[in-house]
C-alpha atoms as a PDB file:
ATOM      1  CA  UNK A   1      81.814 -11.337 -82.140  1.00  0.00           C
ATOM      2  CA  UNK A   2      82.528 -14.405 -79.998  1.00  0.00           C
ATOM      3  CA  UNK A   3      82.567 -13.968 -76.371  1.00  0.00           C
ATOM      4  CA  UNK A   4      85.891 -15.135 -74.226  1.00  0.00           C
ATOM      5  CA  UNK A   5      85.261 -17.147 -71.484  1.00  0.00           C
ATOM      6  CA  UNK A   6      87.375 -16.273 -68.500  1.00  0.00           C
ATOM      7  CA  UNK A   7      89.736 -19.093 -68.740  1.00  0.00           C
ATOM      8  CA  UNK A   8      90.824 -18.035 -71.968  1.00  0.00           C
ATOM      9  CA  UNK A   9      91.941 -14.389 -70.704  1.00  0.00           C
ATOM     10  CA  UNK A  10      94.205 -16.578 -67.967  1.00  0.00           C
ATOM     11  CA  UNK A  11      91.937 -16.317 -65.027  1.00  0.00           C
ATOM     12  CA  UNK A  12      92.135 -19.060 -62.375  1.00  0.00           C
ATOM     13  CA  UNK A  13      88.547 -20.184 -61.286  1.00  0.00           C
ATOM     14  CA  UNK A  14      89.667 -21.024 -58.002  1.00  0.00           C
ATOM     15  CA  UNK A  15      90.161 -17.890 -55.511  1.00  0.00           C
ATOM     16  CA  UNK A  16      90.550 -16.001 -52.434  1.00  0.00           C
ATOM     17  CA  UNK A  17      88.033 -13.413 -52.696  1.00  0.00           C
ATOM     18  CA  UNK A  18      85.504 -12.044 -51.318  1.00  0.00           C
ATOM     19  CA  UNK A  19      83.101 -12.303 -54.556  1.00  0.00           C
ATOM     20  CA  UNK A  20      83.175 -13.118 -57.997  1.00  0.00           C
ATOM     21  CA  UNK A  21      82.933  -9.420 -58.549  1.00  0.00           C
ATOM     22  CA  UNK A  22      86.147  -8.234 -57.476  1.00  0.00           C
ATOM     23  CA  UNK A  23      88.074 -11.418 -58.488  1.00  0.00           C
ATOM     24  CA  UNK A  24      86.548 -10.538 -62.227  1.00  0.00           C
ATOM     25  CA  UNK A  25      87.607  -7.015 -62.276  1.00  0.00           C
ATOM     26  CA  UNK A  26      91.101  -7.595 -60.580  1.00  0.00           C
ATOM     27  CA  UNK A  27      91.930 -10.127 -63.213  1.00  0.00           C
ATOM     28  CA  UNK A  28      90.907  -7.397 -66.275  1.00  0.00           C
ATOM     29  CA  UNK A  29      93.119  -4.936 -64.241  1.00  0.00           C
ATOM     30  CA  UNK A  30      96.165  -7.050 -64.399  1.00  0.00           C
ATOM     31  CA  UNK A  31      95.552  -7.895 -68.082  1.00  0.00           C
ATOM     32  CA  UNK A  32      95.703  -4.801 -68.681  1.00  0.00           C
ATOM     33  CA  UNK A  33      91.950  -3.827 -69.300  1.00  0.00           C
ATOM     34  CA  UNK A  34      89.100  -4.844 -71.564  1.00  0.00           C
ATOM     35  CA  UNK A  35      86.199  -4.049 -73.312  1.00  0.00           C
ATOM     36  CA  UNK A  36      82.890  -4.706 -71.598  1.00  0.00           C
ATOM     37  CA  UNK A  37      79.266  -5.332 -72.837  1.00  0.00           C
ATOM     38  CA  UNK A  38      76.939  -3.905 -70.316  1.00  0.00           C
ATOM     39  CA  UNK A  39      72.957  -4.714 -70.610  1.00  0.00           C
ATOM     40  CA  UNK A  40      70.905  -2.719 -68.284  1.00  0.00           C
ATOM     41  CA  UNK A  41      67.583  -3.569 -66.440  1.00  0.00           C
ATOM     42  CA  UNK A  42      65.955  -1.496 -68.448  1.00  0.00           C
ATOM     43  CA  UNK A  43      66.513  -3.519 -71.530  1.00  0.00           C
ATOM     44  CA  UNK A  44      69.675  -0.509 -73.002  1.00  0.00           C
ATOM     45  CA  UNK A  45      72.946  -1.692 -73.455  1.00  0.00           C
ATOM     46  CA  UNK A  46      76.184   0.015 -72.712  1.00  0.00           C
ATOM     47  CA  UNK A  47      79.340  -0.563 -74.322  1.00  0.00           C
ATOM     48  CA  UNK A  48      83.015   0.269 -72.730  1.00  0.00           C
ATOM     49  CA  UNK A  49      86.652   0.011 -71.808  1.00  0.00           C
ATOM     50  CA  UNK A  50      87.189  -1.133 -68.459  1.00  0.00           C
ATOM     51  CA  UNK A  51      91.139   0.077 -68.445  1.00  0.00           C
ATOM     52  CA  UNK A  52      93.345   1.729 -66.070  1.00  0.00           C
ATOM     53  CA  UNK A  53      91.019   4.984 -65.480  1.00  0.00           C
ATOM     54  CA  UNK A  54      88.003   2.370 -64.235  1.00  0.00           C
ATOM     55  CA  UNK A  55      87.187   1.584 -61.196  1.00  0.00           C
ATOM     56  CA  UNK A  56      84.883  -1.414 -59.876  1.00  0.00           C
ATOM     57  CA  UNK A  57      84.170  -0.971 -56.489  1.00  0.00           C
ATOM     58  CA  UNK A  58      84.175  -4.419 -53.877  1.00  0.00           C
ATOM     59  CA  UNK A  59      80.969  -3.448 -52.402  1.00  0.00           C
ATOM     60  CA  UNK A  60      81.766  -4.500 -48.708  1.00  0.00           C
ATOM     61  CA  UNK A  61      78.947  -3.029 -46.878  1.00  0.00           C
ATOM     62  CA  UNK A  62      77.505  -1.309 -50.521  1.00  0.00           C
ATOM     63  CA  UNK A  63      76.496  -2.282 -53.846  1.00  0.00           C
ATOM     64  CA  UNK A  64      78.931  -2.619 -56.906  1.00  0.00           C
ATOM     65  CA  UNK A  65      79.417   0.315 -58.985  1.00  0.00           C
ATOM     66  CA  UNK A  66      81.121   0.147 -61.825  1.00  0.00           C
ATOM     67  CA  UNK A  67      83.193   3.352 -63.806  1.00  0.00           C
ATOM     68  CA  UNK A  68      84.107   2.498 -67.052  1.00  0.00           C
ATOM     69  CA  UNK A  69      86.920   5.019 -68.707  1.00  0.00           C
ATOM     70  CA  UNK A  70      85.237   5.245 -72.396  1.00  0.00           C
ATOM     71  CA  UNK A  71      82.084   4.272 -73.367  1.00  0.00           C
ATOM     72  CA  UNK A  72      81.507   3.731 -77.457  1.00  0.00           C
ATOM     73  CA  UNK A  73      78.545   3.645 -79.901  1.00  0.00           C
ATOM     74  CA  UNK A  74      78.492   0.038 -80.595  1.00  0.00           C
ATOM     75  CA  UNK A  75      80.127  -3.791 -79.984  1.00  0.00           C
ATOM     76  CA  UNK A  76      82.758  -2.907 -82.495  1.00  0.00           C
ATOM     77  CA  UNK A  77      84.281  -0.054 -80.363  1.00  0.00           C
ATOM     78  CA  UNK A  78      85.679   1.743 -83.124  1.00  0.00           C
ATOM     79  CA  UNK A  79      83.895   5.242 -82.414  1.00  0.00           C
ATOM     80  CA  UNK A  80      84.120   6.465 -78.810  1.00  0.00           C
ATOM     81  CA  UNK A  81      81.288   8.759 -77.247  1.00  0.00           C
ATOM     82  CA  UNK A  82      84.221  10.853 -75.897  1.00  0.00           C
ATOM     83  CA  UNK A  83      82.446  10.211 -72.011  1.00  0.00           C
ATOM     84  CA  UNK A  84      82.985   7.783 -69.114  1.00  0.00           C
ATOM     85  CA  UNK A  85      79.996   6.443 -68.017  1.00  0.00           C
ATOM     86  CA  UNK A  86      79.059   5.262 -64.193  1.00  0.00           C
ATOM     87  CA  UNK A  87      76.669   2.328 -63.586  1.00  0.00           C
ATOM     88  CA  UNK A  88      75.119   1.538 -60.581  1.00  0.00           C
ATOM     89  CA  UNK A  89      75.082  -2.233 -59.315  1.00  0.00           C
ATOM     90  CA  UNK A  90      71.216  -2.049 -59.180  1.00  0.00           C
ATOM     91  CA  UNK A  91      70.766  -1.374 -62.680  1.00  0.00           C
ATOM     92  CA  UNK A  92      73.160  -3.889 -64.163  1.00  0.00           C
ATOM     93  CA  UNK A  93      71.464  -7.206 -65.725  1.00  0.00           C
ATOM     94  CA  UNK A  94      74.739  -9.025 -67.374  1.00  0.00           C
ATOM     95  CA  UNK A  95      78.475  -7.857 -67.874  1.00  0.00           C
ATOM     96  CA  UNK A  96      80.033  -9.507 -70.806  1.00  0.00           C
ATOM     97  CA  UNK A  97      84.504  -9.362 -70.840  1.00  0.00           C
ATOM     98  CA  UNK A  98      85.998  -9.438 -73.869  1.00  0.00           C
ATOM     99  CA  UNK A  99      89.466  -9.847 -74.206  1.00  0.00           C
ATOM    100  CA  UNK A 100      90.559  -6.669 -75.573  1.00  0.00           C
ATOM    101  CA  UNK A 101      93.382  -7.904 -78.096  1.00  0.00           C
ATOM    102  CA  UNK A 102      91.380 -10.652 -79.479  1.00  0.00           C
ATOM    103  CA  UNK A 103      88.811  -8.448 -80.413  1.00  0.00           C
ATOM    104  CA  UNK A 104      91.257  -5.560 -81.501  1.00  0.00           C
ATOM    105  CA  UNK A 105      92.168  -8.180 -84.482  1.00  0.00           C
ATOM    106  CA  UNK A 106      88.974  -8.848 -85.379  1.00  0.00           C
ATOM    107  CA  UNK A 107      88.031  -5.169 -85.741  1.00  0.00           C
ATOM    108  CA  UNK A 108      91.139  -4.734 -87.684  1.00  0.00           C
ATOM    109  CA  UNK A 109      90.632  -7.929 -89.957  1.00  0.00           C
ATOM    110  CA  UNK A 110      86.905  -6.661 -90.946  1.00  0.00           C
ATOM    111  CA  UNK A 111      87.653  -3.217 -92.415  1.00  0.00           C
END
């Protein structure tokens, strides 16, 4: 599965925000959502939709936590765990964006 860099999903590198955080997660808002590769601390990786029903919060005087809406069993989201799942800043290592269409096709074009 090839990852998207941001430019690609029509973000602007240059900004005026108060981290790269919340300039990430405003941008996947306004696409309309996507699906996101979360690797823990603790070496276990999380896979989810960051859509509507998410929430990433801008920290300000606390850490990033992040809500995803769906969590699924693997990177090729087909089969949902049915739960939401709520990570705490201090625990992620890396967050990985895909663009949600792109990867929607290649899903579709490998059954």
């Amino acid at each position: 599965m090839p990852f998207i860099d941001i430019g690609a999903l029509g973000f602007d590198k240059s900004s005026i925000t108060t981290s790269s955080w919340n300039y990430m997660f405003d941008k996947v808002t306004i696409s309309g959502g996507s699906y996101v590769i979360v690797e823990l601390k603790n070496g276990k990786v999380l896979y989810g939709k960051y859509g509507c029903n998410s929430f990433a919060s801008d920290g300000g005087s606390q850490e990033h936590d992040l809500f995803l809406e769906e969590a699924y069993v693997d990177n090729t989201f087909k089969t949902s765990t049915n739960v939401a799942v709520y990570i705490n800043q201090k625990d992620i290592w890396t967050i990985s964006v895909y663009n949600k269409n792109i990867l929607k096709e290649e899903v579709e074009s490998n059954e």
